[in-house]
N, C-alpha and C. Protein backbone atom coordinates (compact mmCIF):
# COMPACT_ATOMS: atom_id res chain seq x y z
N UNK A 1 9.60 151.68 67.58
CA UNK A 1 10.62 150.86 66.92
C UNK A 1 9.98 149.76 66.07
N UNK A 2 9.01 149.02 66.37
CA UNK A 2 8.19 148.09 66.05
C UNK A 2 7.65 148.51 64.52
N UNK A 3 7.38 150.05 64.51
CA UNK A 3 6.93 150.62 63.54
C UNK A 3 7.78 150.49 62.51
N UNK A 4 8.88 150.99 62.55
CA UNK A 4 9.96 151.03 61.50
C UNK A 4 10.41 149.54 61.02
N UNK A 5 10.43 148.74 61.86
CA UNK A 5 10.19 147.43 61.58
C UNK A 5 9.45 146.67 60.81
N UNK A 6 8.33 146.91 60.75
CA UNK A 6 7.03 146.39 59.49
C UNK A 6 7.09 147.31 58.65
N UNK A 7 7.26 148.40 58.97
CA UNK A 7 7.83 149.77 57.46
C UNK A 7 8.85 148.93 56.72
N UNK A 8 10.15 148.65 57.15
CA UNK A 8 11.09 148.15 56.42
C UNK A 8 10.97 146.78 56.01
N UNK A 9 10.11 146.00 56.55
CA UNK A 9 9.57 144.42 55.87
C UNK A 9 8.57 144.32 55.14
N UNK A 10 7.60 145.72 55.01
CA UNK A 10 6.53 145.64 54.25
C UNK A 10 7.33 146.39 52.96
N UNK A 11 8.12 147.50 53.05
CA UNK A 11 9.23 148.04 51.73
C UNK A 11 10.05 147.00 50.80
N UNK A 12 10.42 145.38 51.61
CA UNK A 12 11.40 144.87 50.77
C UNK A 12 10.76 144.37 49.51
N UNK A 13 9.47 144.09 49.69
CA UNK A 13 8.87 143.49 48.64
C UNK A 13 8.95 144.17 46.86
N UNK A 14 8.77 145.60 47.62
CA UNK A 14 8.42 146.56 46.38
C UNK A 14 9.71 146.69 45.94
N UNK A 15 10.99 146.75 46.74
CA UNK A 15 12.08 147.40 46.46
C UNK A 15 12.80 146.51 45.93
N UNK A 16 12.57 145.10 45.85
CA UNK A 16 13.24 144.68 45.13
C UNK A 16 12.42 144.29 43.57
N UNK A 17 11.29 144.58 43.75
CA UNK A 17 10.86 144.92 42.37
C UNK A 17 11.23 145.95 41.53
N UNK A 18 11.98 146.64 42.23
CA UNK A 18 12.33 148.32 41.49
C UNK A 18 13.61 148.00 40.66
N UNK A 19 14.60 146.51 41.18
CA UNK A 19 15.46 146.62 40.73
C UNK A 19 15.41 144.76 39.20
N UNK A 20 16.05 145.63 38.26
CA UNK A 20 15.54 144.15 37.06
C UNK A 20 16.86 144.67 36.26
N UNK A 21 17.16 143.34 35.37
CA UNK A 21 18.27 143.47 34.48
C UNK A 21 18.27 144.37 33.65
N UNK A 22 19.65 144.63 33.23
CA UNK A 22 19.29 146.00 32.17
C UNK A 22 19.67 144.63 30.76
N UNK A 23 18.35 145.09 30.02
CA UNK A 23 19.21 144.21 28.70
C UNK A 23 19.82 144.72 27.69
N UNK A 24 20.47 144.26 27.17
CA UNK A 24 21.37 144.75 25.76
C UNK A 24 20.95 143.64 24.70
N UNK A 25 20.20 144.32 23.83
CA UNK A 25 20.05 143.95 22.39
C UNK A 25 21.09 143.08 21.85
N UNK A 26 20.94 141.68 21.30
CA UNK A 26 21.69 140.67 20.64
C UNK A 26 22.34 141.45 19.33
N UNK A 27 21.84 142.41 19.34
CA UNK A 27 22.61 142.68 17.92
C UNK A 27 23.51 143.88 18.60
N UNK A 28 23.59 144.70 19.25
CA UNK A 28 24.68 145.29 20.13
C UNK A 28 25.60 144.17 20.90
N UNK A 29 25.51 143.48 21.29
CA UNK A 29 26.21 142.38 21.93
C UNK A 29 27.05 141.97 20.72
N UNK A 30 26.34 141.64 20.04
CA UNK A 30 26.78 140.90 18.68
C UNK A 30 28.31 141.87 18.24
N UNK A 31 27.79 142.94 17.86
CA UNK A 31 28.71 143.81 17.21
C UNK A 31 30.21 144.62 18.32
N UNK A 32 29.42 144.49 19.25
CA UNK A 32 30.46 145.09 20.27
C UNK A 32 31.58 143.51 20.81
N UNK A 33 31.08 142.30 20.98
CA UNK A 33 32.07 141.78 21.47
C UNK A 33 33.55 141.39 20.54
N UNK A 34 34.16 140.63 20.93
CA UNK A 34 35.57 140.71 20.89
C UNK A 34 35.55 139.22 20.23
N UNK A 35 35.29 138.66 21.02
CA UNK A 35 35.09 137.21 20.47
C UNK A 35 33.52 136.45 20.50
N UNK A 36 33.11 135.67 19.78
CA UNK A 36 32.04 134.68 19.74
C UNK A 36 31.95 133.45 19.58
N UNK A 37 32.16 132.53 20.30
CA UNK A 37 32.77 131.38 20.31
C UNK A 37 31.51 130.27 20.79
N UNK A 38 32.20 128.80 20.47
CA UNK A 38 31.38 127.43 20.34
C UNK A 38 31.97 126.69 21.28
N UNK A 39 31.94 125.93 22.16
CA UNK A 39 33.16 125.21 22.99
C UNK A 39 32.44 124.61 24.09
N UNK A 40 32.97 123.89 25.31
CA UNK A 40 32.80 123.57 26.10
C UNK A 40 33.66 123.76 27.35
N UNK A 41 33.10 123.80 28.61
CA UNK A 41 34.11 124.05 30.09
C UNK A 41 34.78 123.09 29.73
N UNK A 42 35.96 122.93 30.46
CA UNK A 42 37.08 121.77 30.52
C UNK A 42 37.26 122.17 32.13
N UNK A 43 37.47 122.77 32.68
CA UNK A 43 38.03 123.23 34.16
C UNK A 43 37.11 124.24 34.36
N UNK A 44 36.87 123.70 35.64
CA UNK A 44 35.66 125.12 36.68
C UNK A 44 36.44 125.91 37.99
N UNK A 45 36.90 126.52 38.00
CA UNK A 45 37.60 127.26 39.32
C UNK A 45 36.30 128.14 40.22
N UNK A 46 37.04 128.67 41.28
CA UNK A 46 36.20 129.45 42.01
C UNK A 46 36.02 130.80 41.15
N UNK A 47 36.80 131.73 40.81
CA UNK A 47 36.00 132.93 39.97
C UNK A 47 36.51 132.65 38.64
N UNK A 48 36.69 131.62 37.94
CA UNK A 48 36.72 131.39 36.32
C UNK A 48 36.36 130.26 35.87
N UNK A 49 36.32 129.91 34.44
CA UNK A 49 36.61 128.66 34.00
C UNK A 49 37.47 128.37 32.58
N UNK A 50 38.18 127.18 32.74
CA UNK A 50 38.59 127.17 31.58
C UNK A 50 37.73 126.83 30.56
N UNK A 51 37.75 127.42 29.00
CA UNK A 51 36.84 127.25 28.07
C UNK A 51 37.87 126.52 27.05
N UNK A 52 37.25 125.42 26.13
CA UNK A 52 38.22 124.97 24.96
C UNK A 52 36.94 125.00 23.80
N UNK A 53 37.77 125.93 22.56
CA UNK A 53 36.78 126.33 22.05
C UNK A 53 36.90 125.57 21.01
N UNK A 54 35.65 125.13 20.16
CA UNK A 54 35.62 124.10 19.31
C UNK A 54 34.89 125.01 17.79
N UNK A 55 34.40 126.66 17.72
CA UNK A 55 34.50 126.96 16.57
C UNK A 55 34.74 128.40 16.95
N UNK A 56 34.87 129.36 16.33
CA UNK A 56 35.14 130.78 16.30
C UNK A 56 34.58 131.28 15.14
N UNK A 57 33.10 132.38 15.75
CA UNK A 57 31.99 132.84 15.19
C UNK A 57 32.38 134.05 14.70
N UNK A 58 33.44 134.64 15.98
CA UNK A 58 33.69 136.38 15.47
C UNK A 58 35.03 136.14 16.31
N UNK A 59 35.70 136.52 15.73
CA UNK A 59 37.47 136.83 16.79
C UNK A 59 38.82 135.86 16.31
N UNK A 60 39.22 135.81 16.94
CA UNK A 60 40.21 134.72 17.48
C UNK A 60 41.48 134.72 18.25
N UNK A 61 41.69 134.06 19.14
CA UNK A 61 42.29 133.29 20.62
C UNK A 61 42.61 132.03 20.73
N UNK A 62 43.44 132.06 21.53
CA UNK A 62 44.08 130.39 21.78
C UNK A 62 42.50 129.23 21.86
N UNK A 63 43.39 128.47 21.51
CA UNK A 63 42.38 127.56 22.26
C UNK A 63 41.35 127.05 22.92
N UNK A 64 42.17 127.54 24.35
CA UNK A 64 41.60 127.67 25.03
C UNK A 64 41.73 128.69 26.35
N UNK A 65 40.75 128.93 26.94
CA UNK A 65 40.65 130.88 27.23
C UNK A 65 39.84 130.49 28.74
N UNK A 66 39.99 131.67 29.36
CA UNK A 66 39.79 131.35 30.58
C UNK A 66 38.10 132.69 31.12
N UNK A 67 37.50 131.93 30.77
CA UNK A 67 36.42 133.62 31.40
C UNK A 67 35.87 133.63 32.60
N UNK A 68 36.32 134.60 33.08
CA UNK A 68 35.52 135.20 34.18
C UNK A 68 33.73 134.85 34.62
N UNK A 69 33.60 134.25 36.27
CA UNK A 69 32.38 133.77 36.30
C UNK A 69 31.37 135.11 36.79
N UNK A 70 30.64 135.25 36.10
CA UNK A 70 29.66 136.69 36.61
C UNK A 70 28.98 136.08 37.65
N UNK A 71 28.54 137.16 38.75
CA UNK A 71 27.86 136.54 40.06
C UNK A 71 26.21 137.01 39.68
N UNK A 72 25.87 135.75 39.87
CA UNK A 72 23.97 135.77 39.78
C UNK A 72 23.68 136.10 40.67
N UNK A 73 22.13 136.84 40.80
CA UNK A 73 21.33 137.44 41.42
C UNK A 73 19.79 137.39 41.21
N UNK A 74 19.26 138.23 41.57
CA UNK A 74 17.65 138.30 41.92
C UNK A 74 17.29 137.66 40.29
N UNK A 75 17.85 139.13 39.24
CA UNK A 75 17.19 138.83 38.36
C UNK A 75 17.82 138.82 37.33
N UNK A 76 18.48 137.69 37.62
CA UNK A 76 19.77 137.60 36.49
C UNK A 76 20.56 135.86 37.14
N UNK A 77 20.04 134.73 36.37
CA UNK A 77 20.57 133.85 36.96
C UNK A 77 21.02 132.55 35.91
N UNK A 78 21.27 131.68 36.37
CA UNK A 78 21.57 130.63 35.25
C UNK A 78 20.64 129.51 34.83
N UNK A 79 20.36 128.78 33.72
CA UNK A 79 19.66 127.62 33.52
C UNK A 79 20.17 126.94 34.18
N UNK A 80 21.79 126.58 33.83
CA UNK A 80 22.27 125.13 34.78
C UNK A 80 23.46 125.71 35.63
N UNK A 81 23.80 125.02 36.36
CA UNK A 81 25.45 125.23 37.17
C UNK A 81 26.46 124.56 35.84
N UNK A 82 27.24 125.64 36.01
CA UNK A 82 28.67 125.53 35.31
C UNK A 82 29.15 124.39 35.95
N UNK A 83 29.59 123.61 34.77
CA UNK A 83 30.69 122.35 34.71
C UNK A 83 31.41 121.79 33.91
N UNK A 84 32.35 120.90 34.21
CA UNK A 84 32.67 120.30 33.07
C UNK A 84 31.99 119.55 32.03
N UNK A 85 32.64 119.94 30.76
CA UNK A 85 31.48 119.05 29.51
C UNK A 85 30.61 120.22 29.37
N UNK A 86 30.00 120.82 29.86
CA UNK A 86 28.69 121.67 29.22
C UNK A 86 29.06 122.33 28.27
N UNK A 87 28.28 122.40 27.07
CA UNK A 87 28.51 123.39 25.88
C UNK A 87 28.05 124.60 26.17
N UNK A 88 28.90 125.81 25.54
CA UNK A 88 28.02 127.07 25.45
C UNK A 88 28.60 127.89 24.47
N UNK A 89 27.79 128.74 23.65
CA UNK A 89 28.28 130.00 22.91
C UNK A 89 28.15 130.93 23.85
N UNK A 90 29.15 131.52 23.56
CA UNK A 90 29.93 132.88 24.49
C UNK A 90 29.72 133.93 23.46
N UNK A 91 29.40 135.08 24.19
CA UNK A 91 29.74 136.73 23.44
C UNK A 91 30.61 137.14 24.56
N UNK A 92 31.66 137.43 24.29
CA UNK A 92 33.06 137.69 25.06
C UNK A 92 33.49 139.08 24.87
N UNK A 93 33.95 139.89 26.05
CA UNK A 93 34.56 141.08 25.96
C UNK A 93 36.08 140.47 26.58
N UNK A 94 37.48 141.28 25.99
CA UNK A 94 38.46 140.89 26.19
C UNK A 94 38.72 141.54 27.52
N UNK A 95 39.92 140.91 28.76
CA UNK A 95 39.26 141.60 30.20
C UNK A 95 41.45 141.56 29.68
N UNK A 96 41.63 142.40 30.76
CA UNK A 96 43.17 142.24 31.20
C UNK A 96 43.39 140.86 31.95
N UNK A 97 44.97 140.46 31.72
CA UNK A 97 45.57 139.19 31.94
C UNK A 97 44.93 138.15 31.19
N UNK A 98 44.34 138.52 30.32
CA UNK A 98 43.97 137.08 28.92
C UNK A 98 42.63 136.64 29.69
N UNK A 99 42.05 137.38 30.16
CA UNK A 99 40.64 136.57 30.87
C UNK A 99 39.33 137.02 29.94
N UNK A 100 38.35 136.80 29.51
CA UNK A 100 37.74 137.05 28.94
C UNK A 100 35.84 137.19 29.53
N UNK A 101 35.24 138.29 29.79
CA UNK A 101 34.04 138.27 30.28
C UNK A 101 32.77 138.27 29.80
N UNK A 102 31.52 137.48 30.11
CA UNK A 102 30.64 137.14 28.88
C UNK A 102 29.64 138.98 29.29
N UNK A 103 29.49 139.05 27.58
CA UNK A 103 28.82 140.99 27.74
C UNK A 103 27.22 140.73 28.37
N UNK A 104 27.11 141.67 29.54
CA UNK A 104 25.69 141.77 29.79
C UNK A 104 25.53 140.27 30.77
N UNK A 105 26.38 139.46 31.26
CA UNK A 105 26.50 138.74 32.14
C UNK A 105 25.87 137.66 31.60
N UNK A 106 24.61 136.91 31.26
CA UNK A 106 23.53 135.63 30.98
C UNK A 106 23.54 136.11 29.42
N UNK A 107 23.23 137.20 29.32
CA UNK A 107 23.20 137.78 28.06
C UNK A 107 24.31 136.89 27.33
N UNK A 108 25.68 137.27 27.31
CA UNK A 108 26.30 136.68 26.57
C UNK A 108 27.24 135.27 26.67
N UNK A 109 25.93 134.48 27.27
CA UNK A 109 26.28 133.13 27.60
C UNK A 109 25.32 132.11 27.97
N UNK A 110 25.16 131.75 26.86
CA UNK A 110 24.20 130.67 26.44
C UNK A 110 24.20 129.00 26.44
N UNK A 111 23.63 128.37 27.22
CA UNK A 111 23.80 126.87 26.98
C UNK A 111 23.41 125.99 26.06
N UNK A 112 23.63 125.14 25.62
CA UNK A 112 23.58 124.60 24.44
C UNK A 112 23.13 123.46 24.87
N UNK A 113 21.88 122.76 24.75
CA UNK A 113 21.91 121.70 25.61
C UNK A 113 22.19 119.98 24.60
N UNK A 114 21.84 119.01 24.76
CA UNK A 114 22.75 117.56 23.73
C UNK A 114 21.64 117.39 22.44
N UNK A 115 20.77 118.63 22.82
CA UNK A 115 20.01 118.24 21.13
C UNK A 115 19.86 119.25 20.38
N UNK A 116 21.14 119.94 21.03
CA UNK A 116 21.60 121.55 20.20
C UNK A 116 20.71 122.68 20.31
N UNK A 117 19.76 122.44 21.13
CA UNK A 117 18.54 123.59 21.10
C UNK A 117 19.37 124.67 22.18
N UNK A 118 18.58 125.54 22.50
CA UNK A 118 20.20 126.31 23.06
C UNK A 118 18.57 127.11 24.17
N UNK A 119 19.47 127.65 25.62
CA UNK A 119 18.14 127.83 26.76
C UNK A 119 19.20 128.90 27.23
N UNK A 120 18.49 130.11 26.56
CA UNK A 120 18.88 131.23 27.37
C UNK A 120 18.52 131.81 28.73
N UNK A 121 18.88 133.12 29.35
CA UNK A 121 18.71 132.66 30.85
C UNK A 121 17.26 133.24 31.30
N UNK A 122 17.09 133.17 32.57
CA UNK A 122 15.57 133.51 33.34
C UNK A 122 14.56 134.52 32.47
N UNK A 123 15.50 135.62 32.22
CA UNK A 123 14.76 136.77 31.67
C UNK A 123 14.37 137.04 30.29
N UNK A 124 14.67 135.84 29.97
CA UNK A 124 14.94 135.79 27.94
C UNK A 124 13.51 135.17 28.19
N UNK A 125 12.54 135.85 27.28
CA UNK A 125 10.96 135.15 26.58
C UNK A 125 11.20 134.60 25.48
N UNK A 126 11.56 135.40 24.67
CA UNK A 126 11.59 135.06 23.17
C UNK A 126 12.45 133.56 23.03
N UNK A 127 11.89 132.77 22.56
CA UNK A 127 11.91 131.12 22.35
C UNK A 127 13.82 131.20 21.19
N UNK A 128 14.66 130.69 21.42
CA UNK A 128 15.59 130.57 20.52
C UNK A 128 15.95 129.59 19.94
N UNK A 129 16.27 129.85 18.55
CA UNK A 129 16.43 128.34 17.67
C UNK A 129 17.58 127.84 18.19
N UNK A 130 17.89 126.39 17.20
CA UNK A 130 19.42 125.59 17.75
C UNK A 130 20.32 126.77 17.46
N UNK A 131 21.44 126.18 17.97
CA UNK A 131 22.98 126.55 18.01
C UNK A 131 23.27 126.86 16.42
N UNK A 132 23.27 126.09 15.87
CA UNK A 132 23.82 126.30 14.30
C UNK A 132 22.64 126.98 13.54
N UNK A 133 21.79 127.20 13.83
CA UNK A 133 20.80 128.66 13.31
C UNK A 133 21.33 129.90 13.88
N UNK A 134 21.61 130.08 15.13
CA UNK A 134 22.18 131.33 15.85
C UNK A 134 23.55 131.42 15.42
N UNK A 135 24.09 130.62 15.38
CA UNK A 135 25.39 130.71 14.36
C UNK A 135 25.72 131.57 13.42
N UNK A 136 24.74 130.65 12.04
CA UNK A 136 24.45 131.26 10.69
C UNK A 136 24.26 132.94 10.90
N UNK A 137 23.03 133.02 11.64
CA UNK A 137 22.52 134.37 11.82
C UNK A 137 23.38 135.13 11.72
N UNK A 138 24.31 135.14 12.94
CA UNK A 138 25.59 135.57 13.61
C UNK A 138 26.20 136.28 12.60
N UNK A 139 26.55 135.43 11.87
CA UNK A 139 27.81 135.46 10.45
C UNK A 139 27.33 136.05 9.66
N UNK A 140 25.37 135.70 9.56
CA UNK A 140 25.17 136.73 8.21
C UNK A 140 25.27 138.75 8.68
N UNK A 141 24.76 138.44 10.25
CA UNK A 141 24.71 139.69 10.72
C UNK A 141 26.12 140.55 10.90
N UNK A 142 26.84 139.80 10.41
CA UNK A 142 28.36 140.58 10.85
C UNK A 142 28.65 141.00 9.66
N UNK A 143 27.92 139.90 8.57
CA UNK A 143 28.28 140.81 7.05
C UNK A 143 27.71 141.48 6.65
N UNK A 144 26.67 142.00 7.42
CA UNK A 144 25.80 143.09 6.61
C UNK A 144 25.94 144.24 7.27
N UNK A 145 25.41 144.09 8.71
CA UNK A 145 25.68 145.30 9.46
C UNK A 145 27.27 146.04 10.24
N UNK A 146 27.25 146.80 10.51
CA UNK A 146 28.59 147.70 11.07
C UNK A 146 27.69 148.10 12.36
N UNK A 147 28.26 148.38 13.48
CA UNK A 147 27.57 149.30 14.73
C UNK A 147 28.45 150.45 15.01
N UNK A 148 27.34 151.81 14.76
CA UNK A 148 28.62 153.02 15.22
C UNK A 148 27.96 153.69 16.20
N UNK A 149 28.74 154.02 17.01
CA UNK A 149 28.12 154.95 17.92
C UNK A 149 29.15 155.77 19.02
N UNK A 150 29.39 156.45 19.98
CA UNK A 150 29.95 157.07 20.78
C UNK A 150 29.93 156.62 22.43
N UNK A 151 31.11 156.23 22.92
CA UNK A 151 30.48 156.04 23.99
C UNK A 151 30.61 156.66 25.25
N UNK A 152 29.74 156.79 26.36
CA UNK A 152 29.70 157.94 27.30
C UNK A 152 29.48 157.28 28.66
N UNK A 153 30.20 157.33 29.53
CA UNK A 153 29.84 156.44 30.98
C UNK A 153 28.74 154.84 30.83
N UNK A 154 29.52 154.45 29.51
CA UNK A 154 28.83 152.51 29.20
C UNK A 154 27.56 153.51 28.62
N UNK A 155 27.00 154.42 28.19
CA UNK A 155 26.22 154.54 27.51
C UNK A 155 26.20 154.76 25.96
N UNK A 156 25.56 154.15 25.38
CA UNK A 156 25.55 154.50 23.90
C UNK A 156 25.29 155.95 23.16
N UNK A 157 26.08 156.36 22.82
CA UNK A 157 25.14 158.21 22.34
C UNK A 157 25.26 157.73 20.62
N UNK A 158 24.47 158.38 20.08
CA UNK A 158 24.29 158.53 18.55
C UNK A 158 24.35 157.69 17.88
N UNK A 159 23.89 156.11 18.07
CA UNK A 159 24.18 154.68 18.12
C UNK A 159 23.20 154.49 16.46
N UNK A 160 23.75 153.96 15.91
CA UNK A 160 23.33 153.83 14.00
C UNK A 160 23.87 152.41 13.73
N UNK A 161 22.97 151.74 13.33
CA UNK A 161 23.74 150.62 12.00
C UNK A 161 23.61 150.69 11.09
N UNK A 162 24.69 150.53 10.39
CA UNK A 162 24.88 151.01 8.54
C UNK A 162 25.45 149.49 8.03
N UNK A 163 24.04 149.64 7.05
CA UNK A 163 23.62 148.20 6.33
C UNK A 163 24.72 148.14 5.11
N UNK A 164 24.83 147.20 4.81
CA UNK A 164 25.86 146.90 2.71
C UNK A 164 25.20 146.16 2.14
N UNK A 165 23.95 146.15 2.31
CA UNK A 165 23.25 145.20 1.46
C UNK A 165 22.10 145.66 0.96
N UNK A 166 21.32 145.51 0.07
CA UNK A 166 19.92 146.41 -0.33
C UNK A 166 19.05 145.74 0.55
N UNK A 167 17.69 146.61 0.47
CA UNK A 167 16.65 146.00 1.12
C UNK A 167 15.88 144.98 0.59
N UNK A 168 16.00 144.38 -0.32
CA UNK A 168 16.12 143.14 -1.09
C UNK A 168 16.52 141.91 -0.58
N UNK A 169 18.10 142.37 -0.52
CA UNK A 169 18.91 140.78 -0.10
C UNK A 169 18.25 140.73 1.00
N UNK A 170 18.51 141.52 2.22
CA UNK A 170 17.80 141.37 3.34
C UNK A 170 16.59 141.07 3.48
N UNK A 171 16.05 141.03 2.82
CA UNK A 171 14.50 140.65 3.42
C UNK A 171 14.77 138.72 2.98
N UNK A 172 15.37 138.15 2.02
CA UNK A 172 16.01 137.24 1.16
C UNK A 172 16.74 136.29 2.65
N UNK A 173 17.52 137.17 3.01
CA UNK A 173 18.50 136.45 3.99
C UNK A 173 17.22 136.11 5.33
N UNK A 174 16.33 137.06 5.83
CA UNK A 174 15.83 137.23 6.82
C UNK A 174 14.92 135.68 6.30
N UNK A 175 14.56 135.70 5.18
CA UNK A 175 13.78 134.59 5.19
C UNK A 175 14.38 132.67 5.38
N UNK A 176 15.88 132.93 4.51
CA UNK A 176 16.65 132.17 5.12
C UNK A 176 17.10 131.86 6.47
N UNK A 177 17.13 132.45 7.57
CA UNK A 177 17.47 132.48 9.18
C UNK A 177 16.53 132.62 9.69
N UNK A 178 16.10 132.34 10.86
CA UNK A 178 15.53 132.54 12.01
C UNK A 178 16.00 133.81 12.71
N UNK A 179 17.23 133.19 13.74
CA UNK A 179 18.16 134.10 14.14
C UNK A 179 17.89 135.85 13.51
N UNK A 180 18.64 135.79 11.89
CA UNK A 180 19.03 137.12 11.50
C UNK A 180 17.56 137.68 10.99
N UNK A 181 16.53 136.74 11.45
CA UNK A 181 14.87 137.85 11.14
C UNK A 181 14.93 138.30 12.50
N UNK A 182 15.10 137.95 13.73
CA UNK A 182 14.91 138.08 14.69
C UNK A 182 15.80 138.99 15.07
N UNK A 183 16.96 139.46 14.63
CA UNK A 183 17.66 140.63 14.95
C UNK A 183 17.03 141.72 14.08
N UNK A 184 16.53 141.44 12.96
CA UNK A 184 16.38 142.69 12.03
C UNK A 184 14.40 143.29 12.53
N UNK A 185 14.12 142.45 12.48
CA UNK A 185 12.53 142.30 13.14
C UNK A 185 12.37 142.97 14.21
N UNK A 186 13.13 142.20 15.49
CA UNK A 186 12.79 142.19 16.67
C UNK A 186 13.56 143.42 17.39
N UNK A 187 14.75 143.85 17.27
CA UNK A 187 15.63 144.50 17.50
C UNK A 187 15.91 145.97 16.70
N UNK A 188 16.36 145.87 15.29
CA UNK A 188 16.83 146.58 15.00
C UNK A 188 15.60 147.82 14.47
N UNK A 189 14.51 147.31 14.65
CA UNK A 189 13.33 148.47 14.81
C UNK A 189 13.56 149.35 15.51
N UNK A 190 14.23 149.14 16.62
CA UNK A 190 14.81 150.53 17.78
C UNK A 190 16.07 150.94 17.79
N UNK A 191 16.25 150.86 16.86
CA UNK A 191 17.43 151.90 16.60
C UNK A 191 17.60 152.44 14.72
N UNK A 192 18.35 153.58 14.78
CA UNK A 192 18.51 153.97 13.60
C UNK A 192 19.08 153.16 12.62
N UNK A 193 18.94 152.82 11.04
CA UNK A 193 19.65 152.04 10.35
C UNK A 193 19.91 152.93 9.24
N UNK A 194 21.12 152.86 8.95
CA UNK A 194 21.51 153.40 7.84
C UNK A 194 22.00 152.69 6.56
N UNK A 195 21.00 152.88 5.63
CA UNK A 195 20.86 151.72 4.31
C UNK A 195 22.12 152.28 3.34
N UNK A 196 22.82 151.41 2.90
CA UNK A 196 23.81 151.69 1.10
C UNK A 196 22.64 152.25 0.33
N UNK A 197 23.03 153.01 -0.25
CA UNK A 197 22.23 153.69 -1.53
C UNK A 197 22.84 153.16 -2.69
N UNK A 198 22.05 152.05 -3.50
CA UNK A 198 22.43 151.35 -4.72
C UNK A 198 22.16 152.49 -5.84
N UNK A 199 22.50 152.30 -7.04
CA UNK A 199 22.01 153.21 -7.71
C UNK A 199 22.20 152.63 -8.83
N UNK A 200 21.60 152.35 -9.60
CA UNK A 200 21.31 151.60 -11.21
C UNK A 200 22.00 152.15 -12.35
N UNK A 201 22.88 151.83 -12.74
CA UNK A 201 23.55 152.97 -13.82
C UNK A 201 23.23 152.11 -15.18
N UNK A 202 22.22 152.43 -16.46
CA UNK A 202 22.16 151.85 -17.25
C UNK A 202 22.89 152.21 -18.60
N UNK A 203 23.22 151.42 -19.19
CA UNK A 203 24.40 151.46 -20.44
C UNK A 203 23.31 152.08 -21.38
N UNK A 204 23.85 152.98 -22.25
CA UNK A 204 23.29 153.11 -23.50
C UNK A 204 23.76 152.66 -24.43
């Protein structure tokens, strides 16, 4: 018995290494949520909080909206405890009864801290600019790209973004943002993109 005992205390170590967040790409987040919003808690409940939103990035909803609190874990947790006053941009999926849930849990819920620099959660490396750079990005990325794809048990099948802009402007915009180099750079290397075909028609 003793045996199975140090078997199963010498196993927990590894086994909970086996298990890690699944991430979803800011620019899938981006394109799939419902709403993207600027705001602060006003009310903290036991499984929600109230949110009062102070800009609207992608969507729009009352006021103020109530989202659902995701439960943290091993490897998936928060910078700060939820409260009143704290700022955050939200990537929001719309839930039934008007509740709204942030996508990918930490993923799509970001703190903003009082000198606007913004501290994504445990598992995020990549360093992120202020709030109003991720913003901009945001907005330019919603006007350029479309996300298509099929979906199959939450999996993505045949997943493409189809650009409206030449490879010109874009490289133009990428140099203007932080943010929207960092989606086109960092991200959208792994997956398919599908460019507008401009075509020059000259007058004779």
């Amino acid at each position: 018995m003793k045996i199975f005992v140090y078997l199963f205390l010498l196993l927990i170590p590894s086994a909970n290494f086996a298990f890690k967040k699944n991430e979803m790409a800011y620019s899938i987040v981006i394109s799939k949520a419902d709403l993207i919003v600027d705001g602060t808690i006003s009310k903290v409940f036991e499984n929600k909080y109230e949110f009062a939103i102070t800009q609207f990035i992608k969507g729009k909803s009352p006021l103020r909206i109530n989202v659902v609190i995701w439960k943290e874990w091993m490897c998936d947790s928060r910078v700060h405890e939820l409260q009143k006053g704290q700022r955050l941009l939200l990537f929001l999926e719309n839930k039934p009864n008007n509740e709204y849930y942030p996508i990918n849990e930490s993923t799509g819920e970001l703190f903003i801290e009082k000198d606007s620099s913004v501290s994504p959660s445990m598992y995020m490396i990549e360093k992120f600019p202020n709030a109003s750079v991720i913003k901009e990005g945001i907005s330019m990325f919603l006007k350029t790209y479309t996300f298509h794809s099929r979906l199959d048990n939450r999996y993505y099948l045949d997943a493409y973004f189809q650009s409206n802009k030449s490879t010109f402007e874009i490289y133009e915009m990428k140099q203007k943002n932080k943010f929207f180099k960092f989606l086109i750079d960092s991200e959208l290397q792994y997956y398919k993109v599908k460019e507008t075909s401009f075509i020059n028609i000259r007058l004779e």
